[in-house]
PDB file of N, CA and C in Angstrom:
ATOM      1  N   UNK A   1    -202.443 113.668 110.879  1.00  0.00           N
ATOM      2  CA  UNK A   1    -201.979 112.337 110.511  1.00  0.00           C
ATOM      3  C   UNK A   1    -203.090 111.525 109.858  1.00  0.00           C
ATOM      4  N   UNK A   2    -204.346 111.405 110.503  1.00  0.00           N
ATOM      5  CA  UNK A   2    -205.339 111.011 109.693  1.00  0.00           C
ATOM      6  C   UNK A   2    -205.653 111.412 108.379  1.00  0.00           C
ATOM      7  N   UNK A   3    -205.058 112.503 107.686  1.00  0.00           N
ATOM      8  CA  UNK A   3    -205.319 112.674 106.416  1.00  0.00           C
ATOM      9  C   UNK A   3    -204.326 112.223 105.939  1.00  0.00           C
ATOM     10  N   UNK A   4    -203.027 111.591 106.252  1.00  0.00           N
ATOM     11  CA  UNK A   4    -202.074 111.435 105.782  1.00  0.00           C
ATOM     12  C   UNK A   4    -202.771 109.732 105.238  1.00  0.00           C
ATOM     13  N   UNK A   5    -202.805 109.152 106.275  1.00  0.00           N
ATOM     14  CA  UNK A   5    -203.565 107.760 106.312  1.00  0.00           C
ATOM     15  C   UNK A   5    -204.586 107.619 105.026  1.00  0.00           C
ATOM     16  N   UNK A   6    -205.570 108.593 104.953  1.00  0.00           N
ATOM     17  CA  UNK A   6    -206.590 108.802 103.757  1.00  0.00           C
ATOM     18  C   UNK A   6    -206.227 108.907 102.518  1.00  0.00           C
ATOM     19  N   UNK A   7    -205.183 109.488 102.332  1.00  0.00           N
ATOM     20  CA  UNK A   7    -204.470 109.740 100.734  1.00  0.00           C
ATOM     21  C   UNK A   7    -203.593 108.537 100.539  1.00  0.00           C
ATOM     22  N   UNK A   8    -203.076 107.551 101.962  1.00  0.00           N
ATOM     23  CA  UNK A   8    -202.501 106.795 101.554  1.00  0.00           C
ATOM     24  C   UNK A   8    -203.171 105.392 101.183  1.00  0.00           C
ATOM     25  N   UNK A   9    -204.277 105.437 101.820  1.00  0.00           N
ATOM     26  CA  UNK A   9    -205.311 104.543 101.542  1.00  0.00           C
ATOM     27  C   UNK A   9    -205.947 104.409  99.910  1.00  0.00           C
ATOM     28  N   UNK A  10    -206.375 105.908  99.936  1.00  0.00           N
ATOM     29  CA  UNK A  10    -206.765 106.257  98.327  1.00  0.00           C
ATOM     30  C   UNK A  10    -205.742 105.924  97.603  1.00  0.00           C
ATOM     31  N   UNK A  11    -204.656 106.338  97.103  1.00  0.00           N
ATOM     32  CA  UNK A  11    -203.355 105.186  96.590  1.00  0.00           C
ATOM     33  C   UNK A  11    -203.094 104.276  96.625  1.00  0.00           C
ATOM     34  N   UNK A  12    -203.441 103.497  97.402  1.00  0.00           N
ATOM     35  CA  UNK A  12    -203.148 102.214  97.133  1.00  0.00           C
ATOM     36  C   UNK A  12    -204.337 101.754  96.466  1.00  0.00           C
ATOM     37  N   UNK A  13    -205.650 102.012  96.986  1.00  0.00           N
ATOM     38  CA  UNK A  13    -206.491 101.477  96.018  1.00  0.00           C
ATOM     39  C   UNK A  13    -206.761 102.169  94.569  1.00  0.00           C
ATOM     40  N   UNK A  14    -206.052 103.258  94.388  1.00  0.00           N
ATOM     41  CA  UNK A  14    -205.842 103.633  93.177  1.00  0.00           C
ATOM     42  C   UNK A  14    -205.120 102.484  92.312  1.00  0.00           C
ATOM     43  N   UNK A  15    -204.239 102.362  93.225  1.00  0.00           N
ATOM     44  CA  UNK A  15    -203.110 101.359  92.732  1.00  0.00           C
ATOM     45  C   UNK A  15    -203.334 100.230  92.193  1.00  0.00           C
ATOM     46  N   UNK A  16    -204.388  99.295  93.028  1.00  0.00           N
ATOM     47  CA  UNK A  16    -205.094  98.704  92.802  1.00  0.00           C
ATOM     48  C   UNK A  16    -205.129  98.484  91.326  1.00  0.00           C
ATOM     49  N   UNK A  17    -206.609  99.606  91.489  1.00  0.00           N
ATOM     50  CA  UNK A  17    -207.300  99.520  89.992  1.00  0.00           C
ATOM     51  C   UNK A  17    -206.563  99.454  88.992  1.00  0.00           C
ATOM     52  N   UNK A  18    -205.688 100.646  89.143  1.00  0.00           N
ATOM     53  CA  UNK A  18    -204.643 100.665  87.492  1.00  0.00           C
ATOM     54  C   UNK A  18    -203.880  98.905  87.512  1.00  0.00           C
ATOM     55  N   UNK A  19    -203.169  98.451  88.834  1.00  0.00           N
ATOM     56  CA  UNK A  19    -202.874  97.163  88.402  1.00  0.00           C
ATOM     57  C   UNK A  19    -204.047  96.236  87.803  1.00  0.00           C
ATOM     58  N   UNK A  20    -205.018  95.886  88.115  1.00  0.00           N
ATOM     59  CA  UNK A  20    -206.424  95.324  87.647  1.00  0.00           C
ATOM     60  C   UNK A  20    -206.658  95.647  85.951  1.00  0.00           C
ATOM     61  N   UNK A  21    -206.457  97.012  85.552  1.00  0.00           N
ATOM     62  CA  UNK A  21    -206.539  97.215  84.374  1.00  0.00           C
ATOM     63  C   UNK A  21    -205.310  97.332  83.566  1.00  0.00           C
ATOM     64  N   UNK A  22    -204.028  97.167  84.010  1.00  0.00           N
ATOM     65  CA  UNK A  22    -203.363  96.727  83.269  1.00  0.00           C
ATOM     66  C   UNK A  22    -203.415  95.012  82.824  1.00  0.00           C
ATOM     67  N   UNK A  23    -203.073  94.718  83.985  1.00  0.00           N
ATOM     68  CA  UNK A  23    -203.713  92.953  83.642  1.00  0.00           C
ATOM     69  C   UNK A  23    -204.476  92.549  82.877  1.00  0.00           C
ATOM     70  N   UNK A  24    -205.476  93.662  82.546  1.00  0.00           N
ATOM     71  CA  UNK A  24    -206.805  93.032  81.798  1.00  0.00           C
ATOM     72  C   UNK A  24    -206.259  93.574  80.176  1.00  0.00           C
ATOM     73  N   UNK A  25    -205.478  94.861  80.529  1.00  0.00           N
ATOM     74  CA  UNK A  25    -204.502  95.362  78.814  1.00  0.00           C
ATOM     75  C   UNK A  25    -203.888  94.244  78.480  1.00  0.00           C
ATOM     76  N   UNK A  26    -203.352  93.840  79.393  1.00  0.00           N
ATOM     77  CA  UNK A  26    -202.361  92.866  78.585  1.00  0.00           C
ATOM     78  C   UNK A  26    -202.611  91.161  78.399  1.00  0.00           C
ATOM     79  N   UNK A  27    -204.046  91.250  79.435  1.00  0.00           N
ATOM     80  CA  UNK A  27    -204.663  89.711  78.448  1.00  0.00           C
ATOM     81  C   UNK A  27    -205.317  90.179  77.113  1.00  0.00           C
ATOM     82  N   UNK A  28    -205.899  91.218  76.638  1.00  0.00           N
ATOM     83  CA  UNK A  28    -206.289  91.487  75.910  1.00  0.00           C
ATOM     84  C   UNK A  28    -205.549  91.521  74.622  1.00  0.00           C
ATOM     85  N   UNK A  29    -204.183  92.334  75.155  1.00  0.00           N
ATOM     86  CA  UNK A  29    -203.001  92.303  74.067  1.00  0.00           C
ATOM     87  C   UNK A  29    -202.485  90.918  73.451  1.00  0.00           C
ATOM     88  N   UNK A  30    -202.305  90.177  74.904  1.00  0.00           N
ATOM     89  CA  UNK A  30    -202.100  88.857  74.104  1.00  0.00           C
ATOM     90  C   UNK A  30    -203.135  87.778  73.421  1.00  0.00           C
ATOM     91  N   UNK A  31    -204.505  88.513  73.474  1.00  0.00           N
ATOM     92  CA  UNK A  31    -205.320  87.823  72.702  1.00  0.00           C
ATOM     93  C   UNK A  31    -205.691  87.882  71.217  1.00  0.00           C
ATOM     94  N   UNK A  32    -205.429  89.143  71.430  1.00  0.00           N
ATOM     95  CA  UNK A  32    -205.095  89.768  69.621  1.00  0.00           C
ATOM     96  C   UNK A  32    -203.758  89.532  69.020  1.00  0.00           C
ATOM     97  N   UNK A  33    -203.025  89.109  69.819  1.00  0.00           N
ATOM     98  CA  UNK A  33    -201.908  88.401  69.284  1.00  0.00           C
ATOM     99  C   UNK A  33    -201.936  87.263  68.811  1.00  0.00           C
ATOM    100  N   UNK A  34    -202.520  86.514  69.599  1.00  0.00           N
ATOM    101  CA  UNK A  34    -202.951  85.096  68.916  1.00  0.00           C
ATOM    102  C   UNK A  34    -203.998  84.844  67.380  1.00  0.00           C
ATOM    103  N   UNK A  35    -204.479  85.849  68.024  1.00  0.00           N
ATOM    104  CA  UNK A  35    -205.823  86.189  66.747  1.00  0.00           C
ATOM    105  C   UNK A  35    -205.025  86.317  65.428  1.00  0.00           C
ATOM    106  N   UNK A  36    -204.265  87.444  65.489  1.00  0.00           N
ATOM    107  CA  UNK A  36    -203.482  88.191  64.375  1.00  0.00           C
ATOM    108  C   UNK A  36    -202.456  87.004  63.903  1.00  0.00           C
ATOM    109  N   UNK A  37    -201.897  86.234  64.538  1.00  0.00           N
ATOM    110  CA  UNK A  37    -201.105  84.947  63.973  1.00  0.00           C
ATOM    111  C   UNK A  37    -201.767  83.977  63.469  1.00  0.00           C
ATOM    112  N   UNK A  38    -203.174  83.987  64.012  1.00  0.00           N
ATOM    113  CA  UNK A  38    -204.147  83.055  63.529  1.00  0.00           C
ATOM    114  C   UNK A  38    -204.341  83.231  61.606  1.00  0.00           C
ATOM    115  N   UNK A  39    -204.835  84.506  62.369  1.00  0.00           N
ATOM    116  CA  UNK A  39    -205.191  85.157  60.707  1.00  0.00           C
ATOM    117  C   UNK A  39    -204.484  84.993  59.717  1.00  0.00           C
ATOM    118  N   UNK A  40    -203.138  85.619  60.087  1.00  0.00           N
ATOM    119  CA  UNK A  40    -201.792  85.364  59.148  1.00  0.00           C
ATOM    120  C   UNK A  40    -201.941  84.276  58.723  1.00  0.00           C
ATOM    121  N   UNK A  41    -201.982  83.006  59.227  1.00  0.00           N
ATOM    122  CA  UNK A  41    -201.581  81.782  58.891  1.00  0.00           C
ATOM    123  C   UNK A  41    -202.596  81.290  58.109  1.00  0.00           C
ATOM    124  N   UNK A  42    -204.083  81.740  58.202  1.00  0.00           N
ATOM    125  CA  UNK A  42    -205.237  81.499  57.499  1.00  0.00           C
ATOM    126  C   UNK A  42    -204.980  81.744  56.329  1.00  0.00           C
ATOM    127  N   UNK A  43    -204.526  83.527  55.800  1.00  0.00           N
ATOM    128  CA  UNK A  43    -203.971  84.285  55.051  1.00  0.00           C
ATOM    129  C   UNK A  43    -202.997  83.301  54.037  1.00  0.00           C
ATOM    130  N   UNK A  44    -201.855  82.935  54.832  1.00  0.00           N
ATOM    131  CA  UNK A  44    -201.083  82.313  54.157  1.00  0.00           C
ATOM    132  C   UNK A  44    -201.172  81.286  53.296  1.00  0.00           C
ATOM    133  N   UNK A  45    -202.577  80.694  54.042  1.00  0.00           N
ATOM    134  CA  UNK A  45    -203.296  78.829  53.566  1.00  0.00           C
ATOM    135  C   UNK A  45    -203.699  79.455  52.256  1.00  0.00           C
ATOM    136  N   UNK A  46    -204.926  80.564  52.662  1.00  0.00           N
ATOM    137  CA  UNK A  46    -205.653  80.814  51.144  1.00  0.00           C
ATOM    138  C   UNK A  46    -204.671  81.183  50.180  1.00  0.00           C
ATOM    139  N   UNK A  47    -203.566  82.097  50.466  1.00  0.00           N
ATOM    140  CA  UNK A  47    -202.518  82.165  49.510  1.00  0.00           C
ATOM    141  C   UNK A  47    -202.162  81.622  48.739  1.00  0.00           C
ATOM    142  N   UNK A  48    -201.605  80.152  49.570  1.00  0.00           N
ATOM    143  CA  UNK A  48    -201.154  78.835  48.559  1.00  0.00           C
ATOM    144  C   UNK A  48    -201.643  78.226  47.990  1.00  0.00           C
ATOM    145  N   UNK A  49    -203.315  78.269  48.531  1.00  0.00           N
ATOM    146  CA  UNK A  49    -205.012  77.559  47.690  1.00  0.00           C
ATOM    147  C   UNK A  49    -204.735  78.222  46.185  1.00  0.00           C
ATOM    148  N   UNK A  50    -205.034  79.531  46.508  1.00  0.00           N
ATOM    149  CA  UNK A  50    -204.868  80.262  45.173  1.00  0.00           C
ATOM    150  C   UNK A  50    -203.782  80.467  44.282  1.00  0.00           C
ATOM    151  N   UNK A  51    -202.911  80.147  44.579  1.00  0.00           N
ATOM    152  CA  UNK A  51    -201.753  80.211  43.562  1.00  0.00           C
ATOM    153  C   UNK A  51    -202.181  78.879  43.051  1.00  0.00           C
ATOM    154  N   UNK A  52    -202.275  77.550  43.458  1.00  0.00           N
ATOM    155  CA  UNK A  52    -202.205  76.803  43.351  1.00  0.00           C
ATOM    156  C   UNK A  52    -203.546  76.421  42.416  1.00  0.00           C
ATOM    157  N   UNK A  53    -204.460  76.867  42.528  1.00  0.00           N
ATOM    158  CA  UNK A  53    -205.440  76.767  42.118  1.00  0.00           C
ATOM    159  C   UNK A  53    -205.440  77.520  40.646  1.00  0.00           C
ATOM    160  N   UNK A  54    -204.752  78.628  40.505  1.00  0.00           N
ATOM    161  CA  UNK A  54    -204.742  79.733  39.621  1.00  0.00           C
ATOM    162  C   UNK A  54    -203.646  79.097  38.284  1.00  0.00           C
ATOM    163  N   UNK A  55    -202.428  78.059  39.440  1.00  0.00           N
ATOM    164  CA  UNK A  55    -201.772  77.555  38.061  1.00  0.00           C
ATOM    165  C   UNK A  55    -202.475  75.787  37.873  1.00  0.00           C
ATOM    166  N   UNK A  56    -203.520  75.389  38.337  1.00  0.00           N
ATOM    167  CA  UNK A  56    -204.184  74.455  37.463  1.00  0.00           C
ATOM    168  C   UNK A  56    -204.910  74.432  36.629  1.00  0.00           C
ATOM    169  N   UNK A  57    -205.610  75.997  36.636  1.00  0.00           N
ATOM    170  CA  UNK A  57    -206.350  76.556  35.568  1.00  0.00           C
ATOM    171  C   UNK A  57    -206.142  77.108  34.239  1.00  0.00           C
ATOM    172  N   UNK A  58    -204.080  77.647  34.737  1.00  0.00           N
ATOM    173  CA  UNK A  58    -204.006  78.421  33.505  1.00  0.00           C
ATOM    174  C   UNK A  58    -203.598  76.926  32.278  1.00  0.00           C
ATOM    175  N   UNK A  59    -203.659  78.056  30.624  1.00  0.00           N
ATOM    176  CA  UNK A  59    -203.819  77.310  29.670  1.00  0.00           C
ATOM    177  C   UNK A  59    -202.080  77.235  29.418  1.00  0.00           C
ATOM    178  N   UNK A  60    -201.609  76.091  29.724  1.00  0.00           N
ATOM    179  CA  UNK A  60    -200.652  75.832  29.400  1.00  0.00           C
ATOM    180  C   UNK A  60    -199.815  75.253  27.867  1.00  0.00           C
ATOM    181  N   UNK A  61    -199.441  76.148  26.932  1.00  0.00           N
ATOM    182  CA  UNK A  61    -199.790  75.517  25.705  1.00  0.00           C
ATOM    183  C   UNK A  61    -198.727  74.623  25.427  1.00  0.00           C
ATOM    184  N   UNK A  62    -197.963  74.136  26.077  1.00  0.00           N
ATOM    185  CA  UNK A  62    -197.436  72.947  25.645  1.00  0.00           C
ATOM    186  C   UNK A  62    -197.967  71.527  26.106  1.00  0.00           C
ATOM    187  N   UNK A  63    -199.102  71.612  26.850  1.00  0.00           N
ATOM    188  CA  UNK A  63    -199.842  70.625  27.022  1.00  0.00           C
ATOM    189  C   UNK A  63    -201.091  70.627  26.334  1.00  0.00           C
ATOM    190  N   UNK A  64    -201.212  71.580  25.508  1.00  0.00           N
ATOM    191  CA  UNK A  64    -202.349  71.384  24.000  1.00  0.00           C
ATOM    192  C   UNK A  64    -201.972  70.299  23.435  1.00  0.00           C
ATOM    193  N   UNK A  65    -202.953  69.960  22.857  1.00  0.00           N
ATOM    194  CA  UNK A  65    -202.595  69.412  21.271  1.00  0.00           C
ATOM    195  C   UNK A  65    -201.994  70.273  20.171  1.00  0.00           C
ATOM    196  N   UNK A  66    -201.599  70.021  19.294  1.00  0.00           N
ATOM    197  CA  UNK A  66    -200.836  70.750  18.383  1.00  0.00           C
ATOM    198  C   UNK A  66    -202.674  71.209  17.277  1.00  0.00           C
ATOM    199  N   UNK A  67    -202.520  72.339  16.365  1.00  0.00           N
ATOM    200  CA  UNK A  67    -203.554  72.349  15.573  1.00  0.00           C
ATOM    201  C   UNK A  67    -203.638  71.376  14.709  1.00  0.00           C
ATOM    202  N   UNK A  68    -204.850  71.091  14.184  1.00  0.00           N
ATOM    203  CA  UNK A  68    -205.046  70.240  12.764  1.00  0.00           C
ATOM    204  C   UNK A  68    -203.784  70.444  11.276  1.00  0.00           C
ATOM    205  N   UNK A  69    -203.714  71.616  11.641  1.00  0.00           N
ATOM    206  CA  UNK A  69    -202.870  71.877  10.345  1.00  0.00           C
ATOM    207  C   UNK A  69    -201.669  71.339  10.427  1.00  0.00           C
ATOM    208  N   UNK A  70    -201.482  70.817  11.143  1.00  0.00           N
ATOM    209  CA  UNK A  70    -199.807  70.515  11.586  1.00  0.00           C
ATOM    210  C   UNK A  70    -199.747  69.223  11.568  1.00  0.00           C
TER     211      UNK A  70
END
């Protein structure tokens, strides 16, 4: 019976641990989750910088002047 006690002891603190390190998987998981939405949304900002930026630059020719010859 005492060995029965020993393996059941060792299991549970097996048990333990794996609960301990799942907990710590899944703060982890949800920290890279936040991260990764972070990013996205960073992603998304520079996106709209640059479009935005890309059509104040381009040469729009109906806002030229017309040539001399004309």
């Amino acid at each position: 019976m005492d060995t029965l006690e020993q393996r059941l002891t060792e299991l549970e603190v097996r048990l333990t641990f794996l609960d301990d390190t799942v907990q710590a998987l899944v703060q982890a998981d949800s920290d890279k989750a936040r991260r990764i939405a972070r990013l996205e949304r960073l992603l998304g900002d520079l996106h709209t910088e640059l479009v935005a930026l890309r059509l104040a630059q381009s040469d729009d020719p109906h806002s030229e002047p017309p040539p001399p010859h004309y």
